[in-house]
N, C-alpha and C. Protein backbone atom coordinates (compact mmCIF):
# COMPACT_ATOMS: atom_id res chain seq x y z
N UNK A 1 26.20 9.77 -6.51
CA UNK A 1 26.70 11.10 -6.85
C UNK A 1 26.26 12.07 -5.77
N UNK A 2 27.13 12.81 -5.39
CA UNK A 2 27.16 14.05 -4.43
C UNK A 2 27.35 15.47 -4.86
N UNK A 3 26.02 16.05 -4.09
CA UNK A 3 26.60 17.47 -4.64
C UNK A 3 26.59 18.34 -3.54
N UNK A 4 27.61 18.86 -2.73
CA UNK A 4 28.11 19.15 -1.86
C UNK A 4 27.15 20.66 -1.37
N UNK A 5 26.88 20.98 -0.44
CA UNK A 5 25.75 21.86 0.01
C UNK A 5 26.44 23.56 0.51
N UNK A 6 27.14 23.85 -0.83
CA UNK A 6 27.90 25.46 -0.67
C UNK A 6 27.29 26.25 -0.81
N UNK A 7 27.59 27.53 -0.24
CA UNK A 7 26.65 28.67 -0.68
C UNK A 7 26.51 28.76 -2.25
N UNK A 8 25.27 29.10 -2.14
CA UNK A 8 25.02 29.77 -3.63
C UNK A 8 24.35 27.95 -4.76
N UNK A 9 24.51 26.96 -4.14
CA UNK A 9 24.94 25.48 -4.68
C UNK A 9 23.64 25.43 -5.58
N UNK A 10 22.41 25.90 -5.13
CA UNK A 10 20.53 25.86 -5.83
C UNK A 10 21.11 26.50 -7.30
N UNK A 11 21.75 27.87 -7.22
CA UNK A 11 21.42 29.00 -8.09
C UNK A 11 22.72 28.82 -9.23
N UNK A 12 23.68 27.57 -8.94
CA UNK A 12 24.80 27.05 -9.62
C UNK A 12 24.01 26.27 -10.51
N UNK A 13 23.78 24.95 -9.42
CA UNK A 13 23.13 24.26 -10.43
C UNK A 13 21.75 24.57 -11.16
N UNK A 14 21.09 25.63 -11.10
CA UNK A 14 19.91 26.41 -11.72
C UNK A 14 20.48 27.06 -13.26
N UNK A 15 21.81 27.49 -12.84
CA UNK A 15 22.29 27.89 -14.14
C UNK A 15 22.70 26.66 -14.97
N UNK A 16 23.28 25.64 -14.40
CA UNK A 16 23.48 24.86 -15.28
C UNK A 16 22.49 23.83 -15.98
N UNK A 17 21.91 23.34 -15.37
CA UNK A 17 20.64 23.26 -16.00
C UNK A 17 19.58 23.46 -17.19
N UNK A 18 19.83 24.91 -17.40
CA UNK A 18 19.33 25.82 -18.10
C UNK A 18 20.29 26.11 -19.07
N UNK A 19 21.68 25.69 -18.97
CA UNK A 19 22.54 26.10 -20.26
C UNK A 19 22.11 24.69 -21.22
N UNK A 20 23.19 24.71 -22.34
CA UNK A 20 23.14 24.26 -23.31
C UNK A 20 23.55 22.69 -22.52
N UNK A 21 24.34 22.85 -21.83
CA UNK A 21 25.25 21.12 -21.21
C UNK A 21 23.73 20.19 -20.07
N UNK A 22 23.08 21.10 -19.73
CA UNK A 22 22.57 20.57 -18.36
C UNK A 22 20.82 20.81 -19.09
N UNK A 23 20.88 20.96 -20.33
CA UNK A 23 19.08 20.80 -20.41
C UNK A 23 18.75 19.70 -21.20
N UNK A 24 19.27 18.39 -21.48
CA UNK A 24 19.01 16.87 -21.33
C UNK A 24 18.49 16.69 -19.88
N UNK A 25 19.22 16.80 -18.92
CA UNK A 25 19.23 16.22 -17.62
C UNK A 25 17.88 17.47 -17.13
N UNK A 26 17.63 19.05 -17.29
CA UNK A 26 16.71 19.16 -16.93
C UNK A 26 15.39 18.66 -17.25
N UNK A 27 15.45 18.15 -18.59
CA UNK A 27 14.22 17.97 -19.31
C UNK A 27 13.48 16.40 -18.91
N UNK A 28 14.65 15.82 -18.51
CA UNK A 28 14.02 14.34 -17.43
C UNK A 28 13.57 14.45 -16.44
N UNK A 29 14.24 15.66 -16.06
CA UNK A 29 13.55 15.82 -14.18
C UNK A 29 12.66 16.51 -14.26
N UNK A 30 12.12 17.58 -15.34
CA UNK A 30 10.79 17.78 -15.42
C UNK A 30 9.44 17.40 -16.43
N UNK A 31 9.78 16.18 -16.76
CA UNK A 31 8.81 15.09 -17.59
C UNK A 31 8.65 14.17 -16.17
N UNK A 32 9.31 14.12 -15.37
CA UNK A 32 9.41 13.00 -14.08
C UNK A 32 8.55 13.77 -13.05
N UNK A 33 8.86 15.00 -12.99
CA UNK A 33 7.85 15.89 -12.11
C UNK A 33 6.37 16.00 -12.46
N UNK A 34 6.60 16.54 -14.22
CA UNK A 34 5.18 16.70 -14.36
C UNK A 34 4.03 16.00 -14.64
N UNK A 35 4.79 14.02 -14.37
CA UNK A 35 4.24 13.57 -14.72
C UNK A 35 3.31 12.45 -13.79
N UNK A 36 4.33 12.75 -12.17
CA UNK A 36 3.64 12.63 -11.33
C UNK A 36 2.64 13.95 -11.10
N UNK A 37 2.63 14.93 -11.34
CA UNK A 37 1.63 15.84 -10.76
C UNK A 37 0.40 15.68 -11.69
N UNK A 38 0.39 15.04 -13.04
CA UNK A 38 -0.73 14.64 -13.39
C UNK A 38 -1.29 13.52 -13.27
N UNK A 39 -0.54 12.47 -12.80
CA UNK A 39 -0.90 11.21 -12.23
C UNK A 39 -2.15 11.60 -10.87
N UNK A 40 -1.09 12.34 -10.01
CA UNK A 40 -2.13 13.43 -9.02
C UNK A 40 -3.05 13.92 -9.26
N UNK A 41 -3.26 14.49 -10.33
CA UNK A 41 -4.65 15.32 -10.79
C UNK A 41 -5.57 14.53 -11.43
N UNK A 42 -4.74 13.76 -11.98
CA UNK A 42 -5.71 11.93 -12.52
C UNK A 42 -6.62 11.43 -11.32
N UNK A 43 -6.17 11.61 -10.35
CA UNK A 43 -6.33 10.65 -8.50
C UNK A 43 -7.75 11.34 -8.40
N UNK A 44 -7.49 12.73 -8.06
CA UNK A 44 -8.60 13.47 -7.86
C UNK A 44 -9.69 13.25 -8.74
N UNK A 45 -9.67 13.41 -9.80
CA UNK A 45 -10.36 13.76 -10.54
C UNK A 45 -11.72 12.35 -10.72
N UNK A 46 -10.60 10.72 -10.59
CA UNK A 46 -11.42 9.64 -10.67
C UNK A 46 -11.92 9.36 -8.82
N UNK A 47 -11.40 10.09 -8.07
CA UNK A 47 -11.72 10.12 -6.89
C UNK A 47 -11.44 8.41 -6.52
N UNK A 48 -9.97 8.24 -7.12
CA UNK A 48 -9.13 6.70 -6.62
C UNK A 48 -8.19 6.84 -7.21
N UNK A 49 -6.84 6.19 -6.90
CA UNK A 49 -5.50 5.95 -6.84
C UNK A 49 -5.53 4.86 -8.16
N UNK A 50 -4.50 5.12 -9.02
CA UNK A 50 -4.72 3.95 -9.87
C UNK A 50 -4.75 2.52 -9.22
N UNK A 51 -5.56 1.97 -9.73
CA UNK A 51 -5.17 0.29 -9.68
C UNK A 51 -6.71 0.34 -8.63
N UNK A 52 -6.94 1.47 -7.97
CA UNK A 52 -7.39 1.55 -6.26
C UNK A 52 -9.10 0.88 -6.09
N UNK A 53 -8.94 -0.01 -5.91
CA UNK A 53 -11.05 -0.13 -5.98
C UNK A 53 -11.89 0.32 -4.61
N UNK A 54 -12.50 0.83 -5.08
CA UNK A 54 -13.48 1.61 -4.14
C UNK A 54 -14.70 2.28 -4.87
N UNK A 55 -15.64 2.50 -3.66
CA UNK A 55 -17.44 2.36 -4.07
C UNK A 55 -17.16 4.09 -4.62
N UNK A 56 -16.20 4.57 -4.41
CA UNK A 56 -16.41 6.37 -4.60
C UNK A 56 -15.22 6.64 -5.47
N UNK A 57 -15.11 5.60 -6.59
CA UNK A 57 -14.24 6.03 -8.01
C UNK A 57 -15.09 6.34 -9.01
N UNK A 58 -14.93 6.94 -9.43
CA UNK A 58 -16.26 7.97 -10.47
C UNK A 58 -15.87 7.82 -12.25
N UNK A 59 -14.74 7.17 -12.10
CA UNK A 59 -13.71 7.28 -13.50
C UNK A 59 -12.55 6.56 -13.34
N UNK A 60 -11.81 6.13 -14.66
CA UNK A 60 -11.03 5.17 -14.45
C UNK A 60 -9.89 5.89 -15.52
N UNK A 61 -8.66 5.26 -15.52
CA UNK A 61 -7.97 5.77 -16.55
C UNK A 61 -7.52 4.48 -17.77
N UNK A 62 -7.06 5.07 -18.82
CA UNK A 62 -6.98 3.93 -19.74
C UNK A 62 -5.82 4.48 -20.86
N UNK A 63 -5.12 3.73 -20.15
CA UNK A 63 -3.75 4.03 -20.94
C UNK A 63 -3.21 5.46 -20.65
N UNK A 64 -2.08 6.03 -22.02
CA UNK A 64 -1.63 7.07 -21.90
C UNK A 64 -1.85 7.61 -23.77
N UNK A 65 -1.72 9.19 -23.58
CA UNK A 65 -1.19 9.82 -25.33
C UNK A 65 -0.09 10.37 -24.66
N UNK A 66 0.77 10.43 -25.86
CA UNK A 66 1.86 11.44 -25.92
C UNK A 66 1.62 12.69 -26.74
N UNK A 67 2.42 13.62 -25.90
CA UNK A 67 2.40 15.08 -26.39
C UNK A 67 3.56 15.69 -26.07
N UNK A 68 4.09 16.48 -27.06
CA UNK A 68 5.32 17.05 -26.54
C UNK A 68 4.88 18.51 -25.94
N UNK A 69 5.97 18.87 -25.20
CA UNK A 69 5.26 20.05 -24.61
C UNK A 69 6.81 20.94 -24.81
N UNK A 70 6.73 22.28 -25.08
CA UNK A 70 7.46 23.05 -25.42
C UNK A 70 7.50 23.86 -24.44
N UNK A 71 8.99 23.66 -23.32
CA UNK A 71 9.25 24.52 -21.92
C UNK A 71 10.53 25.07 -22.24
N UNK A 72 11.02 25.73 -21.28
CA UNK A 72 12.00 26.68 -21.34
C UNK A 72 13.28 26.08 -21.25
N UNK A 73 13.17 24.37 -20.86
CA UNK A 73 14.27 23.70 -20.65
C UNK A 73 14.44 22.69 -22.15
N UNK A 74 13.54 23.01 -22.92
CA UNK A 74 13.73 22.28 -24.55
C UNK A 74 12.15 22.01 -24.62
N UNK A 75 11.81 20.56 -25.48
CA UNK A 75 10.69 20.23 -25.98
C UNK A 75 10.88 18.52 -24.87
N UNK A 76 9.68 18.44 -23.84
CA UNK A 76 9.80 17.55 -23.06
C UNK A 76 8.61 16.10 -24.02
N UNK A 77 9.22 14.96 -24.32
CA UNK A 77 7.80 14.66 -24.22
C UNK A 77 7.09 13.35 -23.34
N UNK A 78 5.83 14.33 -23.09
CA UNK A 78 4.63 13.98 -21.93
C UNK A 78 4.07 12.55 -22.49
N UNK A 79 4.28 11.86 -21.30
CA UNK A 79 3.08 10.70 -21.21
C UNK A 79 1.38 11.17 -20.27
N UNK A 80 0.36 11.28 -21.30
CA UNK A 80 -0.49 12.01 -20.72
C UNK A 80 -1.51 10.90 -20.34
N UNK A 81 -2.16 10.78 -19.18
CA UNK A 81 -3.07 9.95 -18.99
C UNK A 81 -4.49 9.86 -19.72
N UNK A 82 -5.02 8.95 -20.24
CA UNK A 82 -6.60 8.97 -20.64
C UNK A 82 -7.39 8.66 -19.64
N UNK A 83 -8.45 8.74 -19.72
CA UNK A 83 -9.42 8.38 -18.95
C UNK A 83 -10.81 7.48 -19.81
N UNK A 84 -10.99 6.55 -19.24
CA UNK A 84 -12.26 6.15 -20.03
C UNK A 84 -13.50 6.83 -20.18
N UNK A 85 -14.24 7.55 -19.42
CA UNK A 85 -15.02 8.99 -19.48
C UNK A 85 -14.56 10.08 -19.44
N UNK A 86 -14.77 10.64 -20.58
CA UNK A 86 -14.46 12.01 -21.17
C UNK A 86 -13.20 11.88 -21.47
N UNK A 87 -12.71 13.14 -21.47
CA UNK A 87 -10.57 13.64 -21.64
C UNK A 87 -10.26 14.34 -21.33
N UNK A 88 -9.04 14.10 -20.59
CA UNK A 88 -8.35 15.25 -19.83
C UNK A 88 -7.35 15.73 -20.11
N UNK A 89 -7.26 17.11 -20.41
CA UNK A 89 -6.05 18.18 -20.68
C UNK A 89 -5.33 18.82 -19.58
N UNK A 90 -4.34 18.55 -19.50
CA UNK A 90 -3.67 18.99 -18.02
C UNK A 90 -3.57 20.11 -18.25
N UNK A 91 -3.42 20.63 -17.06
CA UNK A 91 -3.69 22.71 -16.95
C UNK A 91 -2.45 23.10 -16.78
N UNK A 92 -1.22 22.01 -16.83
CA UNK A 92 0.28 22.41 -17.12
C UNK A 92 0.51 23.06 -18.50
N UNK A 93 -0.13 22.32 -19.27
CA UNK A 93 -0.19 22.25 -20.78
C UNK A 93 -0.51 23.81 -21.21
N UNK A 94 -1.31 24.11 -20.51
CA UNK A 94 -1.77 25.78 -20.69
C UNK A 94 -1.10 27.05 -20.19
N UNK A 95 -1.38 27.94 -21.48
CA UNK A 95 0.24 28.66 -21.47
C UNK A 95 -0.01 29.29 -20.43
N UNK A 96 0.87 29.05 -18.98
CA UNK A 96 0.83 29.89 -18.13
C UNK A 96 2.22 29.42 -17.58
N UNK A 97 2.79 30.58 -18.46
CA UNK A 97 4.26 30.45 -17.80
C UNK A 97 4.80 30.99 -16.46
N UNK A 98 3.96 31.04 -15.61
CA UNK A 98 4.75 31.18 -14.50
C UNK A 98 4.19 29.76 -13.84
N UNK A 99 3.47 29.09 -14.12
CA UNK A 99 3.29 27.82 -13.35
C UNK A 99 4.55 26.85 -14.48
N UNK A 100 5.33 27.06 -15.24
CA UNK A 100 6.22 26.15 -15.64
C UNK A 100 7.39 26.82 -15.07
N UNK A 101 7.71 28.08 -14.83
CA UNK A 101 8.76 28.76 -14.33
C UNK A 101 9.13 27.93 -12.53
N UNK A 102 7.45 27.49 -12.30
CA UNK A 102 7.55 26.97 -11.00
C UNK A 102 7.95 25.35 -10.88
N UNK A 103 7.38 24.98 -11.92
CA UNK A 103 7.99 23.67 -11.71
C UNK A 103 9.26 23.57 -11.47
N UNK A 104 10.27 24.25 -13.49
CA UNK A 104 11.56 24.12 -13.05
C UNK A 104 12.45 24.12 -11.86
N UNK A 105 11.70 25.79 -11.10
CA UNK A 105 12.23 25.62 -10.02
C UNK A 105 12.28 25.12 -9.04
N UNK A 106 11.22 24.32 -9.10
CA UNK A 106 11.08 23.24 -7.85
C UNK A 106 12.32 22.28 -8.10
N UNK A 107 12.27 21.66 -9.27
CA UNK A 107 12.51 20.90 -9.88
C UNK A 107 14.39 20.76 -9.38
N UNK A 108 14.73 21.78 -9.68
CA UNK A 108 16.50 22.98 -9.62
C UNK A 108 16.49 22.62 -7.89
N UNK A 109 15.40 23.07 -6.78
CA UNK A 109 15.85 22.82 -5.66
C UNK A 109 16.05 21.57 -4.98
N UNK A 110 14.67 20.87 -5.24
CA UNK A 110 14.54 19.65 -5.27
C UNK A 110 15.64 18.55 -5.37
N UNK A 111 16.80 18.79 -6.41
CA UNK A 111 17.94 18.58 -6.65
C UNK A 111 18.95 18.88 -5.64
N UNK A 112 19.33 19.65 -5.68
CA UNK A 112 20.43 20.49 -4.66
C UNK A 112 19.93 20.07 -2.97
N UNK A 113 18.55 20.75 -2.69
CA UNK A 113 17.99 20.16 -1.39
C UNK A 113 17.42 19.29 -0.80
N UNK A 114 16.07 18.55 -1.98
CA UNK A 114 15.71 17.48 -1.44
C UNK A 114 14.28 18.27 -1.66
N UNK A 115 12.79 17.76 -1.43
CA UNK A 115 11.45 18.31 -1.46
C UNK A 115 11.04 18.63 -0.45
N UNK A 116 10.32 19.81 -0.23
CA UNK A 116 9.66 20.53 0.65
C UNK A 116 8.20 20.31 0.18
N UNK A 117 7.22 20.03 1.18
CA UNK A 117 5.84 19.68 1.06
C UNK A 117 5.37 21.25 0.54
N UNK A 118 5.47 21.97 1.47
CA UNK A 118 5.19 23.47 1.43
C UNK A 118 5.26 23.69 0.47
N UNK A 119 6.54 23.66 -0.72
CA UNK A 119 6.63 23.74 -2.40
C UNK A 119 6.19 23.05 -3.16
N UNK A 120 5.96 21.67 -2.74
CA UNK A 120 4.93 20.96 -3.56
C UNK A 120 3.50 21.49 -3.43
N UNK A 121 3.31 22.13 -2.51
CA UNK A 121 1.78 22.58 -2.28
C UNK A 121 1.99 23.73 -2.90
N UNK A 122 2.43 24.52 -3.06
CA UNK A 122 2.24 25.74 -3.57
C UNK A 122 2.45 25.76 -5.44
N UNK A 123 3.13 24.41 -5.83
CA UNK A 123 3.22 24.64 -7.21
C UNK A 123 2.16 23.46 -7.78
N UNK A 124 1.33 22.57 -6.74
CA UNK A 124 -0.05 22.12 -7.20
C UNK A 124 -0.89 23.33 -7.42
N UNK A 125 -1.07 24.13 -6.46
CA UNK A 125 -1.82 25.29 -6.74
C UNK A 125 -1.39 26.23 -8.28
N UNK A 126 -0.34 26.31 -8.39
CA UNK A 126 -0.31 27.47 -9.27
C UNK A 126 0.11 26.30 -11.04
N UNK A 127 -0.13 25.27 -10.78
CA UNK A 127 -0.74 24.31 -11.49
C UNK A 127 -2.26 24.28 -12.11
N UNK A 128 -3.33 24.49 -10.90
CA UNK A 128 -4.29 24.34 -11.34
C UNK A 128 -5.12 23.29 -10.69
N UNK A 129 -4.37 22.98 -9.75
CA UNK A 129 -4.73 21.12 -9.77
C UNK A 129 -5.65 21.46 -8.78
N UNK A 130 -6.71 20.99 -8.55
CA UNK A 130 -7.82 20.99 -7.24
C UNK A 130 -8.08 20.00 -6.61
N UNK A 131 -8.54 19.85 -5.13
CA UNK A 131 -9.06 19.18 -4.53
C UNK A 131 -7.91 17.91 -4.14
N UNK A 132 -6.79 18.15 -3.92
CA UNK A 132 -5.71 17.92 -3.18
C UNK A 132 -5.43 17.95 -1.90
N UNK A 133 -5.73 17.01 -1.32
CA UNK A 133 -5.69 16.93 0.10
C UNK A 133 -4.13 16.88 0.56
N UNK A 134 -4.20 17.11 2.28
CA UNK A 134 -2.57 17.63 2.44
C UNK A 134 -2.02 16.15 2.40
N UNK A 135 -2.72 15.31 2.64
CA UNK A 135 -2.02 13.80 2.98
C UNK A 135 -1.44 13.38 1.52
N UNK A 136 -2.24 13.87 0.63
CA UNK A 136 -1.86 13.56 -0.97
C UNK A 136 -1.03 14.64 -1.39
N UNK A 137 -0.78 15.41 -0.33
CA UNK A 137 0.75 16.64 -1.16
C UNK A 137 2.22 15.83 -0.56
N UNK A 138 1.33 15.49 0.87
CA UNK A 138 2.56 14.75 1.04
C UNK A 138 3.24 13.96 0.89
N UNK A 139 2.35 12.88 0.18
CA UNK A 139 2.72 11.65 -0.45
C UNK A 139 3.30 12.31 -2.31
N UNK A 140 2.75 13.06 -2.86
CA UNK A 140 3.23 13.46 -3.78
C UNK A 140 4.63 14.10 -3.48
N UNK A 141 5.04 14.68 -2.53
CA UNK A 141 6.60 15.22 -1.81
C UNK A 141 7.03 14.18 -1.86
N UNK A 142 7.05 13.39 -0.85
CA UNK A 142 7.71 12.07 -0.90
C UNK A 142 7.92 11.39 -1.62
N UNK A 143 7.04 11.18 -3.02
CA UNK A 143 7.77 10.38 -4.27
C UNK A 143 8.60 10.75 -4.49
N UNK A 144 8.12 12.42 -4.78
CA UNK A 144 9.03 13.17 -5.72
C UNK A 144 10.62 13.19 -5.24
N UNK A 145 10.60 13.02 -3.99
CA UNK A 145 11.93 13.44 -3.34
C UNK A 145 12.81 11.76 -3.53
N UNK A 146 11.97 11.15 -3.80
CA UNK A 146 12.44 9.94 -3.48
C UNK A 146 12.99 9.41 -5.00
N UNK A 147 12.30 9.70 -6.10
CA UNK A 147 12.45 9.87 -7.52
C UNK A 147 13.78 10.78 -7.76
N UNK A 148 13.91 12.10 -7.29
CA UNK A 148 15.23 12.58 -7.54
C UNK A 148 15.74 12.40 -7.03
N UNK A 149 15.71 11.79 -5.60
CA UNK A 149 17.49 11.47 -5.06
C UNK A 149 17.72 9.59 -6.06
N UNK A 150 16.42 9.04 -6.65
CA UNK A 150 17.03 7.95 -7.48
C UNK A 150 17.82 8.70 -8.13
N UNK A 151 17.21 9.50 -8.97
CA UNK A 151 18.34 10.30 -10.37
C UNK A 151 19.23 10.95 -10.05
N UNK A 152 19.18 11.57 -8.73
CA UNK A 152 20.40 11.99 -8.08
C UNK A 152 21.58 11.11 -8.13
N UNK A 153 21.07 10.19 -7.49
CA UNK A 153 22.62 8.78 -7.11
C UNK A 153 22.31 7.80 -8.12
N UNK A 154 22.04 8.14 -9.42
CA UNK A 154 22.21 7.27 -10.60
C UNK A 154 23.84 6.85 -11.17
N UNK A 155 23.93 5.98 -11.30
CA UNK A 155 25.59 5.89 -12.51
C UNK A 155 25.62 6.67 -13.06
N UNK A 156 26.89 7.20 -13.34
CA UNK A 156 27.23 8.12 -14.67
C UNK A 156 27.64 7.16 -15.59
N UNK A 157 27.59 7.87 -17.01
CA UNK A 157 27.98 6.72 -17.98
C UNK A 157 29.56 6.48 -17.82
N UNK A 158 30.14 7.55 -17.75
CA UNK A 158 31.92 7.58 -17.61
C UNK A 158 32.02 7.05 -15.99
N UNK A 159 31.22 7.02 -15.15
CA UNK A 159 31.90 6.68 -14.29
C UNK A 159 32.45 5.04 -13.82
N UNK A 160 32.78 4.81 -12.25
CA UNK A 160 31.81 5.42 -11.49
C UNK A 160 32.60 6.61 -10.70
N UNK A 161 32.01 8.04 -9.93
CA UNK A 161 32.76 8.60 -9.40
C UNK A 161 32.50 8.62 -7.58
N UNK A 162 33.50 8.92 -7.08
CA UNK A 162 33.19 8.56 -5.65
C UNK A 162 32.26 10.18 -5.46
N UNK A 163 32.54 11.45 -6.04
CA UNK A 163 32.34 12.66 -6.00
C UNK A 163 31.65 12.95 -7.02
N UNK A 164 30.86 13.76 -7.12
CA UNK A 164 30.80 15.27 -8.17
C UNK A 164 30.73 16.65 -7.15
N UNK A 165 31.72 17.55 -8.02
CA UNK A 165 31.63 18.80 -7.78
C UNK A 165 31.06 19.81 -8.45
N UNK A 166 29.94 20.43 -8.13
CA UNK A 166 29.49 21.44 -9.07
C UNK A 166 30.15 22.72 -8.25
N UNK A 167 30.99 24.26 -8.97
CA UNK A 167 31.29 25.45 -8.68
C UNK A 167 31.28 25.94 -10.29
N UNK A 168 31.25 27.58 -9.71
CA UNK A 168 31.44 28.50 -10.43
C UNK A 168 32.33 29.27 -10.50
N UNK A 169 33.12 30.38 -11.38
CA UNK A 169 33.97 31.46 -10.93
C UNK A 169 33.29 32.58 -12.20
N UNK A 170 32.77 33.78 -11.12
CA UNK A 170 32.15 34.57 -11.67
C UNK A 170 33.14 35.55 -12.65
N UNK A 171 33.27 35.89 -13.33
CA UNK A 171 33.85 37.05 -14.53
C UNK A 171 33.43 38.21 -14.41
N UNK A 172 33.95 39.46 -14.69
CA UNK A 172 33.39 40.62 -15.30
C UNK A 172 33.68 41.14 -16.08
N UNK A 173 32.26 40.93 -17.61
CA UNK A 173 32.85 41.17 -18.94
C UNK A 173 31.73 42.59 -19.11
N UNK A 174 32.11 43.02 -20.28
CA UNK A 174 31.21 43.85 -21.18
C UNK A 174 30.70 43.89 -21.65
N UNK A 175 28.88 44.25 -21.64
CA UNK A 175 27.79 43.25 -22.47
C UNK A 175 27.18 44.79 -22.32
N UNK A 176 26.80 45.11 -23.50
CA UNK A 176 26.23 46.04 -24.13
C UNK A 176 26.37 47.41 -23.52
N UNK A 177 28.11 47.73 -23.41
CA UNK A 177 28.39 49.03 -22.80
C UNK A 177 28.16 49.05 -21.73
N UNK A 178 28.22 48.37 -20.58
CA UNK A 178 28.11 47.95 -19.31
C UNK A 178 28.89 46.64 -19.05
N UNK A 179 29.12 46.86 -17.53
CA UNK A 179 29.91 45.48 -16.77
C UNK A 179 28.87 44.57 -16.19
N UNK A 180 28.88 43.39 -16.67
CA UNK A 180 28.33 42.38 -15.92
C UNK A 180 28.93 41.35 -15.33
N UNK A 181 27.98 40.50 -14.77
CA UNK A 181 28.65 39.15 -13.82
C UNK A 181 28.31 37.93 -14.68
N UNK A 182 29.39 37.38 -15.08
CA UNK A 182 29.00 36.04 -15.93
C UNK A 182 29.91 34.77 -15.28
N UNK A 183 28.98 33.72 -15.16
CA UNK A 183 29.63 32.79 -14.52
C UNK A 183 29.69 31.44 -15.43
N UNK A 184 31.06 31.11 -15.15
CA UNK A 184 31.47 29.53 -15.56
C UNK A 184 31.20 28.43 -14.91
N UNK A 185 30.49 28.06 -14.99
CA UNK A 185 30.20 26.52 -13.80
C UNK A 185 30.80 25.17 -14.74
N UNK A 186 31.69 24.39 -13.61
CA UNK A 186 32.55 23.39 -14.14
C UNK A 186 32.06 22.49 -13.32
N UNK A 187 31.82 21.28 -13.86
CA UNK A 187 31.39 19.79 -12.83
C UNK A 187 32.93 19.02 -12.72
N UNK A 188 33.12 18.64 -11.67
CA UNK A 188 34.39 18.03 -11.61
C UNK A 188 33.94 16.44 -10.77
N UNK A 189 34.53 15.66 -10.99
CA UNK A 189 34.40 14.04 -10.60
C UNK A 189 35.87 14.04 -10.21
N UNK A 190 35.85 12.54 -8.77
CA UNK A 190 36.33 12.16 -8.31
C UNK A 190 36.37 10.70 -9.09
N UNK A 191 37.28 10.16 -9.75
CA UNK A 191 36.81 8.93 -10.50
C UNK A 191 37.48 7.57 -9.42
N UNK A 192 37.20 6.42 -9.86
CA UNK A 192 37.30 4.77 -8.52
C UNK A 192 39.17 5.20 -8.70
N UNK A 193 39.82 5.86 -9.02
CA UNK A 193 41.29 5.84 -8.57
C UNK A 193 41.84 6.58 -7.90
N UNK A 194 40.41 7.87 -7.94
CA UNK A 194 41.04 8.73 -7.06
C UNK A 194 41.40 10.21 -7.06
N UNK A 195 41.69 10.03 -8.84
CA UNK A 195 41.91 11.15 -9.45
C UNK A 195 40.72 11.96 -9.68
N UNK A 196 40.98 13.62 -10.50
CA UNK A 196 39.79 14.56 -10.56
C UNK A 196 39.53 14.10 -11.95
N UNK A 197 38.43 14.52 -12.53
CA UNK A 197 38.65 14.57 -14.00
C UNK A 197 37.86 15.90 -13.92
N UNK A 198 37.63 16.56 -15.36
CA UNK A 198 36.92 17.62 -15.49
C UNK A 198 35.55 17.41 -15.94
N UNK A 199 34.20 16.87 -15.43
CA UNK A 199 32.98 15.75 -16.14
C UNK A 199 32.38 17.00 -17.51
N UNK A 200 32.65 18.43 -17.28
CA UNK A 200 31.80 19.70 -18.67
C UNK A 200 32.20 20.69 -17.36
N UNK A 201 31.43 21.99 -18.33
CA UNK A 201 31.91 23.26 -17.96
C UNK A 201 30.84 23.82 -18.87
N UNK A 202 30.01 25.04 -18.79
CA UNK A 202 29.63 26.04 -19.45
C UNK A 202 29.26 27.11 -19.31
């Protein structure tokens, strides 16, 4: 699946996403995000990589709990890591909604563009996460990028399509005695014959 690189293409698919049609599909890509960034904060914290043996691992992990977590894209639910000494509560989990405002949006570009280290570093930070070295932001970029272009170029269930098109066509209606800009975003597929179909709209 392709999604073609037009102006405006981040802030299209940002809206759709966030509507009623496109927050299944956001709510995977940010259980998939947030669940490497606590895998990450797991790393640090046992000072080793899972599986990783070495004289300077301090802690181990053991298994997972689930928790649902209640974001702006629905109710996601988290596979949370244990640890065999002590327990750890991820600092995602804590209401600080502008570090979930950041994920999404990583999450929205990430999609459309692909991962930037620079944004992975800046939304470990406003995460919480410490003691993150740059070699481990970058390897955390690189999954991540590598994880959504899987879900990127996944099958569709209706398909397969050679295309997807995501656009909009903006409106101007009347919303509370004033003119605003409201936009329709329609996904369109190229299906194996050739033809368009219409894949949603909202």
């Amino acid at each position: 699946m392709e999604i073609t690189n037009t102006m405006g293409a981040q802030a299209l698919v940002h809206k759709y996403l966030e509507s009623p049609a496109g927050s299944e599909l956001l709510q995977a890509m940010v259980k998939m995000a947030a669940e490497l960034l606590m895998d990450t904060d797991v790393d640090v914290l046992c000072n080793a990589g899972y599986g990783e043996r070495t004289d300077e691992r301090v802690n181990s992990r053991n298994g997972h709990r689930q928790r649902r977590w209640d974001t702006r894209a629905g109710t996601v639910p988290l596979d949370i890591p244990k640890l065999r000494q002590g327990s750890y509560f991820p600092s995602l989990l804590e209401p600080r909604r502008l570090a979930e405002e950041a994920l999404v949006s990583v999450v929205c570009q990430a999609y459309v563009e692909g991962v930037s280290t620079w944004r992975v570093d800046d939304l470990v930070r406003q995460m919480g996460i410490d003691g993150v070295s740059k070699s481990k932001v970058f390897e955390l970029a690189r999954d991540l990028d590598r994880r959504v272009a899987e879900f990127r170029n996944r099958p569709l269930d209706a398909g397969p399509y050679t295309y997807v098109w995501i656009d909009a066509l903006d409106h101007k209606v009347r919303e509370g005695g004033r003119m605003v800009s409201i936009a329709t975003v329609i996904a369109t597929g190229v299906n194996a014959d050739g033809h368009r179909e219409i894949l949603g709209s909202t």
